[in-house]
Structures are given as C-alpha cells and as structure tokens.
N, C-alpha and C. Protein backbone atom coordinates (compact mmCIF):
# COMPACT_ATOMS: atom_id res chain seq x y z
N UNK A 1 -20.56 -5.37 13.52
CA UNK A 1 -20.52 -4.46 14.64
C UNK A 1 -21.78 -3.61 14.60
N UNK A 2 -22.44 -3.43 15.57
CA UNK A 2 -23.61 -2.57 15.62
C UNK A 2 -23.36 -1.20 16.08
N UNK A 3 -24.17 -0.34 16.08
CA UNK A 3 -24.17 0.86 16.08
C UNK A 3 -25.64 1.11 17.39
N UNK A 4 -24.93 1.28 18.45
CA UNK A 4 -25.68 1.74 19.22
C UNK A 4 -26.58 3.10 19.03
N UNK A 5 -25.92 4.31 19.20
CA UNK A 5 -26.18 5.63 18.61
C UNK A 5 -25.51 6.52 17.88
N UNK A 6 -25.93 7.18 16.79
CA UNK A 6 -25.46 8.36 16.38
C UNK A 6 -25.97 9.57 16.20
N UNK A 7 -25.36 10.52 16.07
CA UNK A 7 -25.56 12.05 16.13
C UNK A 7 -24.91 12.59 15.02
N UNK A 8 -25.53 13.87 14.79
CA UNK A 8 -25.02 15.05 13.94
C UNK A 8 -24.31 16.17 14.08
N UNK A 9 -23.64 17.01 13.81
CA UNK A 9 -23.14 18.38 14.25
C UNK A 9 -22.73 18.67 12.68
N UNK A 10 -23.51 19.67 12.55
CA UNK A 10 -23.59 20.73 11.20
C UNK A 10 -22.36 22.17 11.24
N UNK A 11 -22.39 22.24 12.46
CA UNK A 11 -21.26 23.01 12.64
C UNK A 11 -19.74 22.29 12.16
N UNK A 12 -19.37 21.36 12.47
CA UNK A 12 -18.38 20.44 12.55
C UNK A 12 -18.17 19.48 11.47
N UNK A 13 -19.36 19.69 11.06
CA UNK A 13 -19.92 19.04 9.66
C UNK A 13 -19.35 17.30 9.59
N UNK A 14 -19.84 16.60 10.35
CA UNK A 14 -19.65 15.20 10.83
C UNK A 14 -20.96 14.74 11.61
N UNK A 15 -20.36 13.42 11.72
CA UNK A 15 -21.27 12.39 12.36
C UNK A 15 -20.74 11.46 13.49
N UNK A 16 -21.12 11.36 14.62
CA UNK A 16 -20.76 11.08 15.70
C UNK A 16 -21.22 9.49 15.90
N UNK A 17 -20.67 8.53 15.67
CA UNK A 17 -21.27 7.20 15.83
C UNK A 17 -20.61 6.12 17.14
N UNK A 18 -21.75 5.66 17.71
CA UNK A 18 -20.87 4.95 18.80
C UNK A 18 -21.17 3.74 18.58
N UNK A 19 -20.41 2.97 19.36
CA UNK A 19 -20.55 1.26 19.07
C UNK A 19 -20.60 1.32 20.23
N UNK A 20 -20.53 -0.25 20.85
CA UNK A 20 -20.63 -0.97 22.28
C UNK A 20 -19.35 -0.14 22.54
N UNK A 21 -18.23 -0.46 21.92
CA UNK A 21 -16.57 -0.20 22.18
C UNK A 21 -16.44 1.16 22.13
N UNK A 22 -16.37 1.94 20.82
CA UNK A 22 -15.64 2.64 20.82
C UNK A 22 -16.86 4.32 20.47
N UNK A 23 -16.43 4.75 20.12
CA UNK A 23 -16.86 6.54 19.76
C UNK A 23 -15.60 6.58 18.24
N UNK A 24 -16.67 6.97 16.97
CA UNK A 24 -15.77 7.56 15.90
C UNK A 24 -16.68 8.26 15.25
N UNK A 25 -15.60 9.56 14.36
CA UNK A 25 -16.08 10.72 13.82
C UNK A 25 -16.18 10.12 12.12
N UNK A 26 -17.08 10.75 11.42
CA UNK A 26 -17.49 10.34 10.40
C UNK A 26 -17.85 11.34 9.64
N UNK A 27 -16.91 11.92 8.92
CA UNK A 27 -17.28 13.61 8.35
C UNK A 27 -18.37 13.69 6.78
N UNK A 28 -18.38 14.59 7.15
CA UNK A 28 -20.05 15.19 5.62
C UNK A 28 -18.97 14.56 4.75
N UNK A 29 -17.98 15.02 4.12
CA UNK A 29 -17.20 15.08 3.08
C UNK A 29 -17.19 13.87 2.48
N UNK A 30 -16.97 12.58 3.41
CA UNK A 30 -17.42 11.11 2.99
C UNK A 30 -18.70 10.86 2.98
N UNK A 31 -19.91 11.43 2.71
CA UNK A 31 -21.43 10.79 2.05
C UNK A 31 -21.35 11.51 0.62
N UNK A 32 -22.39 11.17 0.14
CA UNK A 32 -22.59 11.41 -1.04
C UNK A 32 -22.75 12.96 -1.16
N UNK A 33 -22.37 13.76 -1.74
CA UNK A 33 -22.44 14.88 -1.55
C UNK A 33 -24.09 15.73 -2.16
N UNK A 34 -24.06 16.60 -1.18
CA UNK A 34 -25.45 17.30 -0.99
C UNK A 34 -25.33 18.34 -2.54
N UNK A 35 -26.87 18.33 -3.08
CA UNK A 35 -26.39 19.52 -4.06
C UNK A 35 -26.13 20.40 -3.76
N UNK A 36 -26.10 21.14 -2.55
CA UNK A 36 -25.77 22.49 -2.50
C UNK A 36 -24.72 22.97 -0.99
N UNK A 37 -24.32 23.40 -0.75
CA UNK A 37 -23.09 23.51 0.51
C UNK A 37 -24.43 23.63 2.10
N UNK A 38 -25.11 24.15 1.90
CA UNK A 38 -26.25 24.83 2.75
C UNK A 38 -26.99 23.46 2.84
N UNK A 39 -26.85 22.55 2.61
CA UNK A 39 -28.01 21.17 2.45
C UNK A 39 -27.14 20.68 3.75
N UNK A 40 -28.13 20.94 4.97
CA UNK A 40 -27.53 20.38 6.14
C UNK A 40 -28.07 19.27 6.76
N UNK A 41 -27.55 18.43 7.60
CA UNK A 41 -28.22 17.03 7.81
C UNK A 41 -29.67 18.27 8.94
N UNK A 42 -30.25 16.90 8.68
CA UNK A 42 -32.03 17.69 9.26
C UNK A 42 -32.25 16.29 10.75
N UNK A 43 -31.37 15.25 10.10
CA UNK A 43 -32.18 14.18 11.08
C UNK A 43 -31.36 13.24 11.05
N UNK A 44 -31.21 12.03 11.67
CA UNK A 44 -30.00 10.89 11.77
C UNK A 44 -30.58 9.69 12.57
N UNK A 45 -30.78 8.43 12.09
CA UNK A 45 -30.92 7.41 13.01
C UNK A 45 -30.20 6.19 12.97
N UNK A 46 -30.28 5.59 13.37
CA UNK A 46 -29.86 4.08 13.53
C UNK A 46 -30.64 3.42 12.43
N UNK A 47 -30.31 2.33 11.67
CA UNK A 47 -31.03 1.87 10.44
C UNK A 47 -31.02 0.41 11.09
N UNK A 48 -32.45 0.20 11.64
CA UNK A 48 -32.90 -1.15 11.99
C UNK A 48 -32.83 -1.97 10.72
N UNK A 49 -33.08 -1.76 9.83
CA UNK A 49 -33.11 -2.65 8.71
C UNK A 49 -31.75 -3.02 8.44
N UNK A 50 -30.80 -2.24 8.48
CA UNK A 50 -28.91 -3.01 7.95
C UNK A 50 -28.81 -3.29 9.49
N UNK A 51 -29.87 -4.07 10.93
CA UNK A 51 -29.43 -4.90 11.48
C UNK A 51 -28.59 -3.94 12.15
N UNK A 52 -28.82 -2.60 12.42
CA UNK A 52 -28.21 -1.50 13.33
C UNK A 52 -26.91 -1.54 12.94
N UNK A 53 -26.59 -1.74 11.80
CA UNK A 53 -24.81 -1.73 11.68
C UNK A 53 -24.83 -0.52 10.49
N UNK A 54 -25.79 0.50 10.23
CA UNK A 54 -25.95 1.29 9.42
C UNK A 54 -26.55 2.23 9.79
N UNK A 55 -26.41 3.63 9.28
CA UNK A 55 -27.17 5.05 9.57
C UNK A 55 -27.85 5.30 8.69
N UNK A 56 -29.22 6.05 8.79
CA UNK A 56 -29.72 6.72 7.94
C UNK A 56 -29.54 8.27 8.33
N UNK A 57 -29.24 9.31 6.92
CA UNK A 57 -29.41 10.68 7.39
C UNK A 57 -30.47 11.04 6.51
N UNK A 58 -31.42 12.56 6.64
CA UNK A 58 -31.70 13.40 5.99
C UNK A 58 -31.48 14.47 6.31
N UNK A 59 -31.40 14.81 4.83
CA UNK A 59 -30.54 16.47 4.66
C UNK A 59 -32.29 17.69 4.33
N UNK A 60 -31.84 18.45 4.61
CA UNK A 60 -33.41 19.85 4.85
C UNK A 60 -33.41 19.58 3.39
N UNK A 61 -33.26 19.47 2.77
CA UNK A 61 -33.63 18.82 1.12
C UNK A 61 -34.49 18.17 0.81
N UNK A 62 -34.53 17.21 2.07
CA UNK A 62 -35.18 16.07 1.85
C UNK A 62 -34.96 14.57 1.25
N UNK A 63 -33.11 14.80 0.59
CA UNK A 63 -32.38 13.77 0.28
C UNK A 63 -32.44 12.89 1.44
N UNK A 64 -31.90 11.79 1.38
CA UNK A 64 -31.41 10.76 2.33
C UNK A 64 -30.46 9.93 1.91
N UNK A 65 -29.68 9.58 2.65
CA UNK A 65 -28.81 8.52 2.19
C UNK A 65 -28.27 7.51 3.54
N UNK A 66 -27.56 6.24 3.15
CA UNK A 66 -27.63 5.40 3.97
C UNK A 66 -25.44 5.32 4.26
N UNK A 67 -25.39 5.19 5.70
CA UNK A 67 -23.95 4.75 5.67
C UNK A 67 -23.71 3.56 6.22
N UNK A 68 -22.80 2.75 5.77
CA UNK A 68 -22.44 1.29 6.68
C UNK A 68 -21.77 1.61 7.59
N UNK A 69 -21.24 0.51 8.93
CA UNK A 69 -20.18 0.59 10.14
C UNK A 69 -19.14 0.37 9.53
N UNK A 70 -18.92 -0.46 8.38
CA UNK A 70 -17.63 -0.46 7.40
C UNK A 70 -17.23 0.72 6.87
N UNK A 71 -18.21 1.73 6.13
CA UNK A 71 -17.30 2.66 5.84
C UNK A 71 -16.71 3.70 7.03
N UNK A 72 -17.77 3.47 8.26
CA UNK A 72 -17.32 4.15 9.14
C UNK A 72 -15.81 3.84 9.78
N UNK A 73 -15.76 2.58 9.61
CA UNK A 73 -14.45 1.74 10.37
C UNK A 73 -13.05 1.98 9.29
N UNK A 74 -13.55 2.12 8.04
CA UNK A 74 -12.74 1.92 7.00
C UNK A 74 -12.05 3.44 7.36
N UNK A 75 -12.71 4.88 7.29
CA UNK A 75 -12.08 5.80 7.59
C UNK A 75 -11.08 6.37 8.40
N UNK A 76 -11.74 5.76 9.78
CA UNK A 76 -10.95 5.80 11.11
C UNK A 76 -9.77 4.96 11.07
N UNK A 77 -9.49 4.01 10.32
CA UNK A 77 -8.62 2.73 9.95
C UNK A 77 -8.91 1.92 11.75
N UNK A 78 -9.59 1.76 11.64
CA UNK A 78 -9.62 0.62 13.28
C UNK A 78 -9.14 -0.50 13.00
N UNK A 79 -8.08 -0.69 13.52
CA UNK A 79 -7.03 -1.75 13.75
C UNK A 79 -7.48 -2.90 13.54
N UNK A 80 -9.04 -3.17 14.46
CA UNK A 80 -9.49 -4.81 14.47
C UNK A 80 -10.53 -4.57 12.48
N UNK A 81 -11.11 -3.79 12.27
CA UNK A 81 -11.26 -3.94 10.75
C UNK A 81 -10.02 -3.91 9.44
N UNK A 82 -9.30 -3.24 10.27
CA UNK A 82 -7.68 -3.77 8.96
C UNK A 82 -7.44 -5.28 9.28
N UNK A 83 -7.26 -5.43 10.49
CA UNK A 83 -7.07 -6.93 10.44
C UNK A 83 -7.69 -7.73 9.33
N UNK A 84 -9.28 -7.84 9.65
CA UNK A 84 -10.57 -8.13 9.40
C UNK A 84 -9.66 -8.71 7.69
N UNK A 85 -9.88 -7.28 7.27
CA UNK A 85 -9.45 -6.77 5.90
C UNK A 85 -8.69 -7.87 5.42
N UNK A 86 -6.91 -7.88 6.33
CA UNK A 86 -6.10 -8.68 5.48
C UNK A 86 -6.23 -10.23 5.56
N UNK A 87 -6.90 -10.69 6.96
CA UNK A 87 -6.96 -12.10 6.77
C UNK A 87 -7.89 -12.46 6.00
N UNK A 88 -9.12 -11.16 5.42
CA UNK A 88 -10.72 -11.33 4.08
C UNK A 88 -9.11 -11.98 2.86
N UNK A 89 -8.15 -11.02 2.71
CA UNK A 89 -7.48 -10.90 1.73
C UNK A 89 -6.70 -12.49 1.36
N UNK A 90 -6.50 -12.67 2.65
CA UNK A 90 -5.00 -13.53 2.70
C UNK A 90 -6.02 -15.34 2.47
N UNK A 91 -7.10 -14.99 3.04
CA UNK A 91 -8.28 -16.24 3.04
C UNK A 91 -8.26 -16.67 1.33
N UNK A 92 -8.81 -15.68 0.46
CA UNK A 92 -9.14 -15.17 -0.76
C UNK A 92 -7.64 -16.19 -1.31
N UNK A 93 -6.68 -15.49 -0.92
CA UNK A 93 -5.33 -16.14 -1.62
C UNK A 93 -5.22 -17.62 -1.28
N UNK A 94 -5.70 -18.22 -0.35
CA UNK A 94 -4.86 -19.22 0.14
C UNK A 94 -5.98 -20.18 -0.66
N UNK A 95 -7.32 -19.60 -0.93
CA UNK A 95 -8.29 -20.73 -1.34
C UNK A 95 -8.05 -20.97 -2.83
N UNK A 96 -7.28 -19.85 -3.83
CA UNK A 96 -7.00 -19.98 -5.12
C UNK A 96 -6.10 -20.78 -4.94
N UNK A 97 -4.74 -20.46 -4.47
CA UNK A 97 -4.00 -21.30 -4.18
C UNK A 97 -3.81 -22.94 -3.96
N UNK A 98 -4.78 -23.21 -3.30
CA UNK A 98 -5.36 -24.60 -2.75
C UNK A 98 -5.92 -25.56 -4.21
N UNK A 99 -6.67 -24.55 -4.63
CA UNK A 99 -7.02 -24.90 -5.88
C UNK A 99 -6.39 -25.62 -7.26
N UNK A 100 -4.84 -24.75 -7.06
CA UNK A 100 -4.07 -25.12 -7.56
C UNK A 100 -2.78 -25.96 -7.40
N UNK A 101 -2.58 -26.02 -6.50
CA UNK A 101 -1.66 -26.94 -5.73
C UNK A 101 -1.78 -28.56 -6.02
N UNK A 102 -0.72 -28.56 -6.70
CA UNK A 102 -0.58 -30.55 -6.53
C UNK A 102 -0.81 -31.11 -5.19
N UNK A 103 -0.53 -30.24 -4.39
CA UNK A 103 -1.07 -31.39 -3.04
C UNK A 103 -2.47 -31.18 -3.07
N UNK A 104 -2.82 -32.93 -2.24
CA UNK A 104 -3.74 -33.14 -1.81
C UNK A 104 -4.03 -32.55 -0.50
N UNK A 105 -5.24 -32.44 -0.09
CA UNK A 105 -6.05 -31.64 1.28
C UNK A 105 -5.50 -32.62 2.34
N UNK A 106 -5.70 -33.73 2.08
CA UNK A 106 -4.63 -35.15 2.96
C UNK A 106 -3.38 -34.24 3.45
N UNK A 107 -2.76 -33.86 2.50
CA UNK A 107 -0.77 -33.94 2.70
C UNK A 107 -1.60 -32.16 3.60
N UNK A 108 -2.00 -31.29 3.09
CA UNK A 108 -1.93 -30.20 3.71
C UNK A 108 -1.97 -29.90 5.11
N UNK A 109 -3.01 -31.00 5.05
CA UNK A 109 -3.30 -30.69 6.45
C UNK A 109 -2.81 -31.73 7.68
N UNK A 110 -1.49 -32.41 7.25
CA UNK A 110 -0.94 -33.17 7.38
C UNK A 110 0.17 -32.75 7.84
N UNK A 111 0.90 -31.77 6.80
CA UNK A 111 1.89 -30.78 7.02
C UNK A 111 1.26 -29.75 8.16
N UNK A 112 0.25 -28.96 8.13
CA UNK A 112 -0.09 -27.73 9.29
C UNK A 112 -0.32 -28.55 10.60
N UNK A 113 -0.48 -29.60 10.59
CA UNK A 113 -0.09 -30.79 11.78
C UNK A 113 -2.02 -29.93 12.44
N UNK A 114 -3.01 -30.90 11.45
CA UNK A 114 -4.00 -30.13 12.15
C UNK A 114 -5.44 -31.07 11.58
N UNK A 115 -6.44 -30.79 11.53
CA UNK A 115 -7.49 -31.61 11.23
C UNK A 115 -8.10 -31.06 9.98
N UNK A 116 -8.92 -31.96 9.14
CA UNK A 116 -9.56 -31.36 7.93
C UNK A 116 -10.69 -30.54 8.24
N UNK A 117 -11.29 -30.48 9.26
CA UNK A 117 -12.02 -29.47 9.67
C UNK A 117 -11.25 -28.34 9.84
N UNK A 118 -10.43 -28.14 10.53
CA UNK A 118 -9.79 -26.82 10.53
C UNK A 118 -9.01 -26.06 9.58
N UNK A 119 -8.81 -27.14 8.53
CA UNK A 119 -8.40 -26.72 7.46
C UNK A 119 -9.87 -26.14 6.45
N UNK A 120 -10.85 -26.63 6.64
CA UNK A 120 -11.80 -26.35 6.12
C UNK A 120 -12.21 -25.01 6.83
N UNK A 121 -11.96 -24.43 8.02
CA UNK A 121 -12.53 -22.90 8.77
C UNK A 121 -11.28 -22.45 8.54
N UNK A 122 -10.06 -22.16 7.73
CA UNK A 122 -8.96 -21.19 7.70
C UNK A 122 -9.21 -21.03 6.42
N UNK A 123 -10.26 -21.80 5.02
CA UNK A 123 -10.65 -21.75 4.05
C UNK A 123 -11.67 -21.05 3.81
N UNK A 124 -12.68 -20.88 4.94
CA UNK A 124 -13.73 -20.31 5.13
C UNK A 124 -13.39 -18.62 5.44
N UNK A 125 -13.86 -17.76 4.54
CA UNK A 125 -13.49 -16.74 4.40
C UNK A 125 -14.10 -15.55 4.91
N UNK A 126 -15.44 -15.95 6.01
CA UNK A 126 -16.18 -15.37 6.88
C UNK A 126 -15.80 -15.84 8.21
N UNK A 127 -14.79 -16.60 8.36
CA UNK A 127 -14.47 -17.04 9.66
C UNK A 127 -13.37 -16.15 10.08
N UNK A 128 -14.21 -14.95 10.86
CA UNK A 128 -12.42 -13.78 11.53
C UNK A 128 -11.69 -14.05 12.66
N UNK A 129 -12.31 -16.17 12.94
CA UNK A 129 -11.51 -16.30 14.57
C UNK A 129 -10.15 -16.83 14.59
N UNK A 130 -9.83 -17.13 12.95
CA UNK A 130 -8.60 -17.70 12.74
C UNK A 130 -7.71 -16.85 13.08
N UNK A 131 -6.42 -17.14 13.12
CA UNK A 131 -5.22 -15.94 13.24
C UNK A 131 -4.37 -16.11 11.70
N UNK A 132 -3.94 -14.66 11.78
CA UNK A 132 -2.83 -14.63 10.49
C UNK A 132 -1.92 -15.30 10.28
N UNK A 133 -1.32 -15.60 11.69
CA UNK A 133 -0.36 -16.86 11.70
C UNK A 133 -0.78 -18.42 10.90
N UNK A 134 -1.71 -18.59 11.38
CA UNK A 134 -2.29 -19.85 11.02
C UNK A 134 -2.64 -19.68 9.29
N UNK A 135 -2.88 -18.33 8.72
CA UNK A 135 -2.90 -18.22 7.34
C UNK A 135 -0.93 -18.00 6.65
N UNK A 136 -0.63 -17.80 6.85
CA UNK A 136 0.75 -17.73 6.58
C UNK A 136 1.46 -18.86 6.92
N UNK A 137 1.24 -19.63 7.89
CA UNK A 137 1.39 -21.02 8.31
C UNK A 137 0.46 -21.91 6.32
N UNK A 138 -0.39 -21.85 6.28
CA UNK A 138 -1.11 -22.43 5.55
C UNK A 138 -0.46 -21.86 4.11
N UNK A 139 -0.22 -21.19 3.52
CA UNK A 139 0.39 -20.06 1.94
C UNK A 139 1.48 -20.43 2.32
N UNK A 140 2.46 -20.71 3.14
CA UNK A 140 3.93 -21.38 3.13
C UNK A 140 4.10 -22.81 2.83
N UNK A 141 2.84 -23.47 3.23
CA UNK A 141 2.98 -24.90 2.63
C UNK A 141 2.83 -25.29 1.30
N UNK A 142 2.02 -23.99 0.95
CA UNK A 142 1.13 -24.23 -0.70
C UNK A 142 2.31 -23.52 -1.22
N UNK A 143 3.78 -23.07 -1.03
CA UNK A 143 4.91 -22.46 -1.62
C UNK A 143 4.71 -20.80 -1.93
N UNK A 144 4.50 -20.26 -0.90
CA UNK A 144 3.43 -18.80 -1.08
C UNK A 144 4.56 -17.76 -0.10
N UNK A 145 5.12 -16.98 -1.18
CA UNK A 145 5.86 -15.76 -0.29
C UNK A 145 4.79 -14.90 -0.13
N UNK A 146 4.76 -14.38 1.41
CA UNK A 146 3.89 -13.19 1.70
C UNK A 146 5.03 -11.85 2.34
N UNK A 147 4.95 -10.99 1.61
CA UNK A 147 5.39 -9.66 2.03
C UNK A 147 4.42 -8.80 2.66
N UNK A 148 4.89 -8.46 3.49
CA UNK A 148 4.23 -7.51 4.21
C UNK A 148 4.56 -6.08 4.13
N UNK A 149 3.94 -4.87 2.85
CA UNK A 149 5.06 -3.90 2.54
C UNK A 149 4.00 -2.27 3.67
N UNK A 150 4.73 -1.66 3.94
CA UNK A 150 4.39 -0.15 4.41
C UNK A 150 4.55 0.21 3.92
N UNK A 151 3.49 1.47 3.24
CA UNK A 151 4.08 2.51 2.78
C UNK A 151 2.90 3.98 3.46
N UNK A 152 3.11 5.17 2.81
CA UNK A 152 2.63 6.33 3.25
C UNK A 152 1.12 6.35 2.45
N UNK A 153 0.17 6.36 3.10
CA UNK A 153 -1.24 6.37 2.59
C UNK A 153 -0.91 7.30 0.83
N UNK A 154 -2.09 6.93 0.27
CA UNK A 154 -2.56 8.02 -0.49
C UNK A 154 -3.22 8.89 -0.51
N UNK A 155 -3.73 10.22 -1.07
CA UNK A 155 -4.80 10.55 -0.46
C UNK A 155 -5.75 10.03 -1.55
C-alpha cells in the first residue's frame, strides 16, 4: 500500500498518513522515542526509497527515523491487513503441514477438486488473492483443526 501524503501535528503529537483509500492517525508514542519530551517532529515526508509505502521524520534534534505502512496499518488494526496477517499465518501452516503429510500433492489436490497450479498459489505465501476459505478448505484435508479464538487485546 502506498502512502500518498503525510503530515505532522506536535500539538496532538501524531502523524497524519493518507493512502489512495483511507486517512489514519499514527501517534509520537509508537516511534522510537525522542531523548527528550521537547524533541518535536521538525519535518515529515514520503520515503521514495521504501517505494512510498514508508515515512521519513525529523525531530529539531536532528534525529530521524523511518516508519512502514505496516506499522501504520498494524496500529489502526485495518481489517484488510488483519486479514493479510491471518491468511500470511494460515499459508505458513498449511505449507509445514504439506510437508508432512502422507499424501501425495496428486491426492490433495484431487480432494480440493482443483488444479496443481492452484494448489501451488494457496502454497505461495505472498499470494493475498486466495481466500481463507480455500485455506481451511486445504488444513482440513491435511487433518488440521483450525480454531478461531477472540479474546480482549492486550495492552
């Protein structure tokens, strides 16, 4: 996800970042912390080099430091990066899994009633066009209980 523009407010003590989609707040408290309370951001851009998916700030210090759109996304919890998250997770499981499984890639993909190519992109763990279904479809054949538990954040 790229990062069109962002801004500062020292008063508010955050960072204002927009994407194509959306607008999210990004507070001081999550960067690396300044040595001193008074070390206020001085400047803020878009970081062509992380491919605009990253900020650079400097603080009147003269520190700098760099933020990703991940940690930005990670804070806000945006729905389409939790996703992201559990099918990174559920990918991760299903390829150990596979690994270990007496079946052959033949019978698997035999059973998901589907092609070895597509069994090969629900394996592929940079591919976010699959659906969860289709991974839980796939960890039920390899004999794989998935729970899905809620609970109350931590802080």
């Amino acid at each position: 996800m790229k990062i069109k523009s962002v801004s500062f407010d020292n008063r508010k003590k955050g960072f204002e970042v927009k994407t194509r989609d959306d607008m999210y707040w990004f507070p001081y408290a999550k960067i690396e912390k300044p040595e001193t309370s008074d070390d206020n951001v001085s400047d803020v851009r878009v970081d062509t080099e992380l491919g605009s998916e990253g900020f650079t700030y400097t603080l009147e210090s003269g520190r700098e430091g760099t933020v990703h759109i991940e940690q930005v996304l990670e804070y806000n919890r945006d729905p389409s990066y939790v996703r992201d998250i559990l099918l990174y997770k559920l990918t991760l499981e299903a390829q150990k899994r596979v690994k270990k499984s007496p079946l052959r890639r033949r019978e698997i993909t035999r059973r998901l009633n589907t092609s070895a190519s597509q069994l090969y992109h629900l394996l592929d763990q940079t591919n976010y066009r699959k659906s969860i279904d289709q991974m839980l479809a796939l960890l039920n054949i390899l004999d794989c209980e998935v729970d899905l538990v809620v609970r109350a954040k931590s802080a």
